[in-house]
C-alpha atoms as a PDB file:
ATOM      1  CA  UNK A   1     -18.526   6.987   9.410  1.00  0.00           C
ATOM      2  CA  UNK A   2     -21.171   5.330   7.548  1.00  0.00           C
ATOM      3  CA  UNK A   3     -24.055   6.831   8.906  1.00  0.00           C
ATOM      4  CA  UNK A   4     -22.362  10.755   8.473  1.00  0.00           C
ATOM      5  CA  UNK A   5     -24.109  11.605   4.727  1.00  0.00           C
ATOM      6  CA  UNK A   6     -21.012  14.103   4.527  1.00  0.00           C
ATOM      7  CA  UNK A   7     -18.738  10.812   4.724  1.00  0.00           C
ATOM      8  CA  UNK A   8     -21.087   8.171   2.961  1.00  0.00           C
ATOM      9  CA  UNK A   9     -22.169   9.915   0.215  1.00  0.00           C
ATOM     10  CA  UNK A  10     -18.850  11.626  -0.771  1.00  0.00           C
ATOM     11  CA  UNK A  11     -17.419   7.710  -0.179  1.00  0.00           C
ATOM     12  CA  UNK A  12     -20.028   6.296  -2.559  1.00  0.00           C
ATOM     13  CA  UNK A  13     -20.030   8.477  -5.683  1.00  0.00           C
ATOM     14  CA  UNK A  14     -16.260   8.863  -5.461  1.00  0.00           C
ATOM     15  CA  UNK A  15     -16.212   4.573  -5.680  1.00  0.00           C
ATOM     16  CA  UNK A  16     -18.531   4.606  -8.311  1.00  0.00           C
ATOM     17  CA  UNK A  17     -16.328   6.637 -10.401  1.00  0.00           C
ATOM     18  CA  UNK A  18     -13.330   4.858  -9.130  1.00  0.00           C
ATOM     19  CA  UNK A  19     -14.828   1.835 -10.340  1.00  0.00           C
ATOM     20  CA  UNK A  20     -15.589   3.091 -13.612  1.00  0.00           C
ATOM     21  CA  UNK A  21     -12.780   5.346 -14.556  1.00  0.00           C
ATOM     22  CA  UNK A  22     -10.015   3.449 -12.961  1.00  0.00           C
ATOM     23  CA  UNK A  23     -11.028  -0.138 -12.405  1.00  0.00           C
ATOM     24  CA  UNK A  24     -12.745  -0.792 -15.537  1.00  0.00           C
ATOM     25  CA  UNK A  25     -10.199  -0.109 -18.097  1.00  0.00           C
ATOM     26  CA  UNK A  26      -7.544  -1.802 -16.119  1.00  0.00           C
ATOM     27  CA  UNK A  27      -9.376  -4.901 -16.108  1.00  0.00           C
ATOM     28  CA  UNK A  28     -10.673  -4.643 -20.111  1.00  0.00           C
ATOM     29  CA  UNK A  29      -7.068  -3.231 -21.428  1.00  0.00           C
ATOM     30  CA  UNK A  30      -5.465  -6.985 -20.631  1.00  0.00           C
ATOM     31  CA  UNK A  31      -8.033  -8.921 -21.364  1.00  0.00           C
ATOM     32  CA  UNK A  32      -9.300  -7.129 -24.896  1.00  0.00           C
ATOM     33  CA  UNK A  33      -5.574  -5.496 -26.412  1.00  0.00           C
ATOM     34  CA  UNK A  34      -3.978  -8.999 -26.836  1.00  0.00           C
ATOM     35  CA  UNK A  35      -6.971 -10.152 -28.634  1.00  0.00           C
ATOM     36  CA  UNK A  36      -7.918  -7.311 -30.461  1.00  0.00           C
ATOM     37  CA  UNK A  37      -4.601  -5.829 -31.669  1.00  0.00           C
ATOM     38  CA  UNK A  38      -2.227  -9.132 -30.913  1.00  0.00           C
ATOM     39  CA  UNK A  39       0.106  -7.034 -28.414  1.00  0.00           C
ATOM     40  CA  UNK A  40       2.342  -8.942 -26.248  1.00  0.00           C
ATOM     41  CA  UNK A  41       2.053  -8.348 -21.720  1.00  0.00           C
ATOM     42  CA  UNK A  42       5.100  -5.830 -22.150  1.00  0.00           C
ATOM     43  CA  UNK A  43       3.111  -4.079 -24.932  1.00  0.00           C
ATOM     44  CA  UNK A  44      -0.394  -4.059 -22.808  1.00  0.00           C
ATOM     45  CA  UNK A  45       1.773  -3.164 -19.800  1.00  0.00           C
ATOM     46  CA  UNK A  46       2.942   0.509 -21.812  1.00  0.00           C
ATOM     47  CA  UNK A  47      -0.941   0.907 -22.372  1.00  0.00           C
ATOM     48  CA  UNK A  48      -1.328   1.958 -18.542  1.00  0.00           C
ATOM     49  CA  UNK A  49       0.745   5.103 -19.343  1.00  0.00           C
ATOM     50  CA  UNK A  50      -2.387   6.458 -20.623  1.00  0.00           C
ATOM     51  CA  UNK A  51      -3.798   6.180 -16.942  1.00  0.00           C
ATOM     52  CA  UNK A  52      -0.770   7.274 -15.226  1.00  0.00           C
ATOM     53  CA  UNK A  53      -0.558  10.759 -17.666  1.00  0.00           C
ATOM     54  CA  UNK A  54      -4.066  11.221 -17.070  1.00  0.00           C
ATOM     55  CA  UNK A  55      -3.850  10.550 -13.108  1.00  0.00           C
ATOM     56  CA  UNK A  56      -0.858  13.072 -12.601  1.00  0.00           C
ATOM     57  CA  UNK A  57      -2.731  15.664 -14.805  1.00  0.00           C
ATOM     58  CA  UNK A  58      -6.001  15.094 -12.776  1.00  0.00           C
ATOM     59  CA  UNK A  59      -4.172  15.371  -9.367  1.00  0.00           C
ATOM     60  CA  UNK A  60      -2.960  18.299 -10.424  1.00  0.00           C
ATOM     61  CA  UNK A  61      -5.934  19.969 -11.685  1.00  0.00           C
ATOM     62  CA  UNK A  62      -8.387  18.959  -8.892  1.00  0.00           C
ATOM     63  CA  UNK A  63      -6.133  20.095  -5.976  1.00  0.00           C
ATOM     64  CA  UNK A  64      -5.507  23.670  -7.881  1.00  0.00           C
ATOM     65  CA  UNK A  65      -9.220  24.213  -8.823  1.00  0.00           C
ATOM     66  CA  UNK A  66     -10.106  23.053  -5.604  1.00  0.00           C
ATOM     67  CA  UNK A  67      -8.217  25.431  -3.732  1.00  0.00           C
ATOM     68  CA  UNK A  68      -8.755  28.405  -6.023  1.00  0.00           C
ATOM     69  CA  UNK A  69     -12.877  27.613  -5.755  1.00  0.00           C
ATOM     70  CA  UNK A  70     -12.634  27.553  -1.875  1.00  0.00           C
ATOM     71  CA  UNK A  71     -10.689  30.515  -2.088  1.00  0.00           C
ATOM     72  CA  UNK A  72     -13.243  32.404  -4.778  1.00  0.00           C
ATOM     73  CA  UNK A  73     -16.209  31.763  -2.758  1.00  0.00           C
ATOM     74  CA  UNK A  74     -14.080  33.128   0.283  1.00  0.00           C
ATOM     75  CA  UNK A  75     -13.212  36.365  -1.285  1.00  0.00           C
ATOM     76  CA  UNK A  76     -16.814  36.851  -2.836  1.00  0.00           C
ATOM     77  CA  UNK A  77     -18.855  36.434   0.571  1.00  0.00           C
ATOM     78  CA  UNK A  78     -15.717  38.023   2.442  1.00  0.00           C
ATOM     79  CA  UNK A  79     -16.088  35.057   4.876  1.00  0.00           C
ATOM     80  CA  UNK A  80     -15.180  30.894   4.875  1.00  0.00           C
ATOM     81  CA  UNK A  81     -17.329  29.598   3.431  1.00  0.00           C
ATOM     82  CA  UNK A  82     -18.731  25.954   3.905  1.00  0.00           C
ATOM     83  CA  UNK A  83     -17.022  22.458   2.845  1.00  0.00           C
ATOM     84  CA  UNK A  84     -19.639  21.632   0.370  1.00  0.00           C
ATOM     85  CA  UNK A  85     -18.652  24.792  -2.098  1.00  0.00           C
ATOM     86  CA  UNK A  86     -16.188  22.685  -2.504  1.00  0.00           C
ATOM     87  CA  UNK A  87     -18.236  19.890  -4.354  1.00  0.00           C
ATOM     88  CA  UNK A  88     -18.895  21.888  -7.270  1.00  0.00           C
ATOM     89  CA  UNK A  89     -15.432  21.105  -8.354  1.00  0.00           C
ATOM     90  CA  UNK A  90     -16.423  17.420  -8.419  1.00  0.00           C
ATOM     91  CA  UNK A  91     -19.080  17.730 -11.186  1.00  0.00           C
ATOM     92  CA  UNK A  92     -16.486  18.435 -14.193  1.00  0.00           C
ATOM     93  CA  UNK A  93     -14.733  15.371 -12.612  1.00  0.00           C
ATOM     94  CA  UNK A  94     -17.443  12.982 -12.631  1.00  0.00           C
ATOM     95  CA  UNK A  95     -18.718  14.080 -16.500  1.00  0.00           C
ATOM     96  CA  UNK A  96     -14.712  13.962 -17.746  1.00  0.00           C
ATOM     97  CA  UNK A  97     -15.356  10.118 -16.245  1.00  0.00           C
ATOM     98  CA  UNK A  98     -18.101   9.570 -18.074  1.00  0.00           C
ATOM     99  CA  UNK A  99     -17.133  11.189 -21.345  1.00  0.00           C
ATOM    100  CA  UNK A 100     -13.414   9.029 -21.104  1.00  0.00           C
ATOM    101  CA  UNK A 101     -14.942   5.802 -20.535  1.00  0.00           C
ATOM    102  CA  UNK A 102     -17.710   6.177 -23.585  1.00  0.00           C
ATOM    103  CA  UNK A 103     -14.618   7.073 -25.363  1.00  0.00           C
ATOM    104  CA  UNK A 104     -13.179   4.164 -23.780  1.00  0.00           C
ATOM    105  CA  UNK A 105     -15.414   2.048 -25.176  1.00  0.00           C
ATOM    106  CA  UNK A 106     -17.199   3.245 -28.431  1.00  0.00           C
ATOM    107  CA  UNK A 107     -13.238   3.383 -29.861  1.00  0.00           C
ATOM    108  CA  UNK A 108     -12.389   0.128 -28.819  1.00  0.00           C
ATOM    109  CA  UNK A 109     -16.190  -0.885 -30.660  1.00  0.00           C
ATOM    110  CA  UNK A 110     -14.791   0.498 -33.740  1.00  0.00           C
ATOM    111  CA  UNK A 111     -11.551  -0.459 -34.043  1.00  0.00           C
ATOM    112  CA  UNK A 112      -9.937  -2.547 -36.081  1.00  0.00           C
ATOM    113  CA  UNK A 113      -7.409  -5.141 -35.957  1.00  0.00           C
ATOM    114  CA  UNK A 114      -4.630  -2.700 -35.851  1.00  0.00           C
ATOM    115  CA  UNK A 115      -3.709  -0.750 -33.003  1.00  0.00           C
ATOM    116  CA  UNK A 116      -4.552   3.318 -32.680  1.00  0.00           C
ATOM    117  CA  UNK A 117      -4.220   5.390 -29.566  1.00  0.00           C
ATOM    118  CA  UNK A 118      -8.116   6.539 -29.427  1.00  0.00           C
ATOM    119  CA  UNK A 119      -8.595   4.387 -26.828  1.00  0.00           C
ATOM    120  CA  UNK A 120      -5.902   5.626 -24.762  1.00  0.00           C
ATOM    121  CA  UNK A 121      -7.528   8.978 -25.355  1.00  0.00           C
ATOM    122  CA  UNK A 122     -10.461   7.944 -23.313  1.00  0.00           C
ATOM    123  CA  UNK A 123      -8.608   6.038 -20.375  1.00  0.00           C
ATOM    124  CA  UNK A 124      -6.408   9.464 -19.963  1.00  0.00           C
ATOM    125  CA  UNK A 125      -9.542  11.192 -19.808  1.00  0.00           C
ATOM    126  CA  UNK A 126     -11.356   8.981 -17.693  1.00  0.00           C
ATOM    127  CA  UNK A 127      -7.971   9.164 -14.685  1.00  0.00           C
ATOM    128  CA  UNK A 128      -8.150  12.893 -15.171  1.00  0.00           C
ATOM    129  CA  UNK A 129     -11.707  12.980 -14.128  1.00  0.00           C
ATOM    130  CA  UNK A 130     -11.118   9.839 -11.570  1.00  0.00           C
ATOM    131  CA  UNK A 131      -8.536  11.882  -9.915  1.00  0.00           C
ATOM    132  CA  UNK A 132     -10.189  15.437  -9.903  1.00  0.00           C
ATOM    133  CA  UNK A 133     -13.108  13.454  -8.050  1.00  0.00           C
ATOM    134  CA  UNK A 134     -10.610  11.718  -5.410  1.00  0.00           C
ATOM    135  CA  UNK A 135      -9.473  15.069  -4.821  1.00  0.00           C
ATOM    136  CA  UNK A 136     -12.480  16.770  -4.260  1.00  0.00           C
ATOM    137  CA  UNK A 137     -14.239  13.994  -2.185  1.00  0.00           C
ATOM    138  CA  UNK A 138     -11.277  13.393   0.130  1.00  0.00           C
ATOM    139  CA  UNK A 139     -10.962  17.187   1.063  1.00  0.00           C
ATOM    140  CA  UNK A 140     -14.864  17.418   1.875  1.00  0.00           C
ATOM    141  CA  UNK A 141     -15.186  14.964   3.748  1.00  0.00           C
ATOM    142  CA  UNK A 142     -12.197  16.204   5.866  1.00  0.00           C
ATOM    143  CA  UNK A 143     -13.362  19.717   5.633  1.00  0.00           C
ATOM    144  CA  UNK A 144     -16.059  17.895   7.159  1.00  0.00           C
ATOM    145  CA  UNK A 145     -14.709  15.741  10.307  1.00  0.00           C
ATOM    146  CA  UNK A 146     -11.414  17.651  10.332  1.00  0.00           C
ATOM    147  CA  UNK A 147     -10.529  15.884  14.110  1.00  0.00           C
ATOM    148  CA  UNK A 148     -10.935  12.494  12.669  1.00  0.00           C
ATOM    149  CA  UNK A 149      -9.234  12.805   9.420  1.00  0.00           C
ATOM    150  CA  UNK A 150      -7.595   9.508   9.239  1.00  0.00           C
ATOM    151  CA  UNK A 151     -11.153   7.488   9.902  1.00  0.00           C
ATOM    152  CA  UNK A 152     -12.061   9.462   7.303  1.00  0.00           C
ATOM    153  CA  UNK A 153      -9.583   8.635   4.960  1.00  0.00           C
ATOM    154  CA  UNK A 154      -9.805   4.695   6.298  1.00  0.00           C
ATOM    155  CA  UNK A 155     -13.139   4.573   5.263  1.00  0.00           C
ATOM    156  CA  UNK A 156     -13.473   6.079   1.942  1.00  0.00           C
ATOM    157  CA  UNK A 157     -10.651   3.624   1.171  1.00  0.00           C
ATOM    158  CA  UNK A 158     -13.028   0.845   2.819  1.00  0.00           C
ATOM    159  CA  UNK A 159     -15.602   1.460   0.586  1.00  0.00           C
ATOM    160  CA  UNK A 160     -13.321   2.044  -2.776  1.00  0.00           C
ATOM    161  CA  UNK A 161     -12.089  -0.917  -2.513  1.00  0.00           C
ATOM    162  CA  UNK A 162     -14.977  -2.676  -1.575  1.00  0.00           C
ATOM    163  CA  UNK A 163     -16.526  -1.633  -4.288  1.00  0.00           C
ATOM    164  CA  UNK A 164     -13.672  -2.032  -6.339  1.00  0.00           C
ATOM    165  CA  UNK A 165     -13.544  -5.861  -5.877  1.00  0.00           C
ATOM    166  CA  UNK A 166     -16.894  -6.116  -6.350  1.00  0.00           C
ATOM    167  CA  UNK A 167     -17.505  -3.940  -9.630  1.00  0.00           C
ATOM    168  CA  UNK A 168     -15.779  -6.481 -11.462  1.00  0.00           C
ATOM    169  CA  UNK A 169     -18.638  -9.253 -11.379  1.00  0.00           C
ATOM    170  CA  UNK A 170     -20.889  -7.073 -12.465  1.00  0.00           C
END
């Protein structure tokens, strides 16, 4: 799978943004809340509902849009059209990403020793784009190898969470 671009690349910028829109604040939120705002692990715990709304919300967004795009280019050329229409979809993903975990991180910058939801804002944002992404990159690269759809899933897994232990020690 790793030398198919229409595997490797979908593989790589979906663990990229894995890595920074789901790994990263689950690592800072622990380590930076208790300090910052003095919140006990049941209180840090309730922060991941901010990634778990966001998640749900993505999932649901990228699998409509992703459908209704494949289906839009279908009914404009009046034929199928090819898997990587599809990747079009992944671009509002990927900036959402960015946009949640500057938000992310320029709110906790600024705040102060009292606790305020801002960051949340930008870790709810950042899963929305995370998942619209997952969405989008699993279903090309399926669209793509349709026969072996289960390497392909194996592998993009492979390489998240390769990359998602290794992000980290960056």
């Amino acid at each position: 799978m790793a030398i198919r671009p229409c595997v490797m690349i979908p593989a790589a910028a979906y663990a990229m943004i894995f890595l920074l829109g789901g790994i990263l604040p689950s690592i800072e939120m622990p380590q930076l809340f208790p300090e910052m705002f003095g919140l006990d692990s049941e209180q840090v715990g309730l922060q991941f509902i901010a990634m778990i709304i966001g998640s749900l919300l993505g999932d649901q967004v990228g699998g409509f849009l992703s459908d209704r795009w494949m289906l839009y280019g279908q009914k404009k050329t009046q034929r199928p059209v090819a898997p990587e229409f599809r990747l079009w979809i992944s671009y509002p993903g990927i900036i959402l990403t960015i946009v949640g975990v500057v938000i992310f991180l320029v709110q906790l910058d600024h705040a102060s020793s009292q606790w305020n939801i801002t960051p949340l804002v930008g870790v709810t944002i950042a899963a929305v784009g995370n998942q619209i992404v997952t969405t989008v990159s699993f279903t090309y690269a399926v669209d793509c190898y349709r026969s072996e759809a289960a390497s392909v899933g194996v592998f993009i897994t492979l390489v998240r969470q390769t990359w998602g232990f290794i992000g980290p020690f960056w």
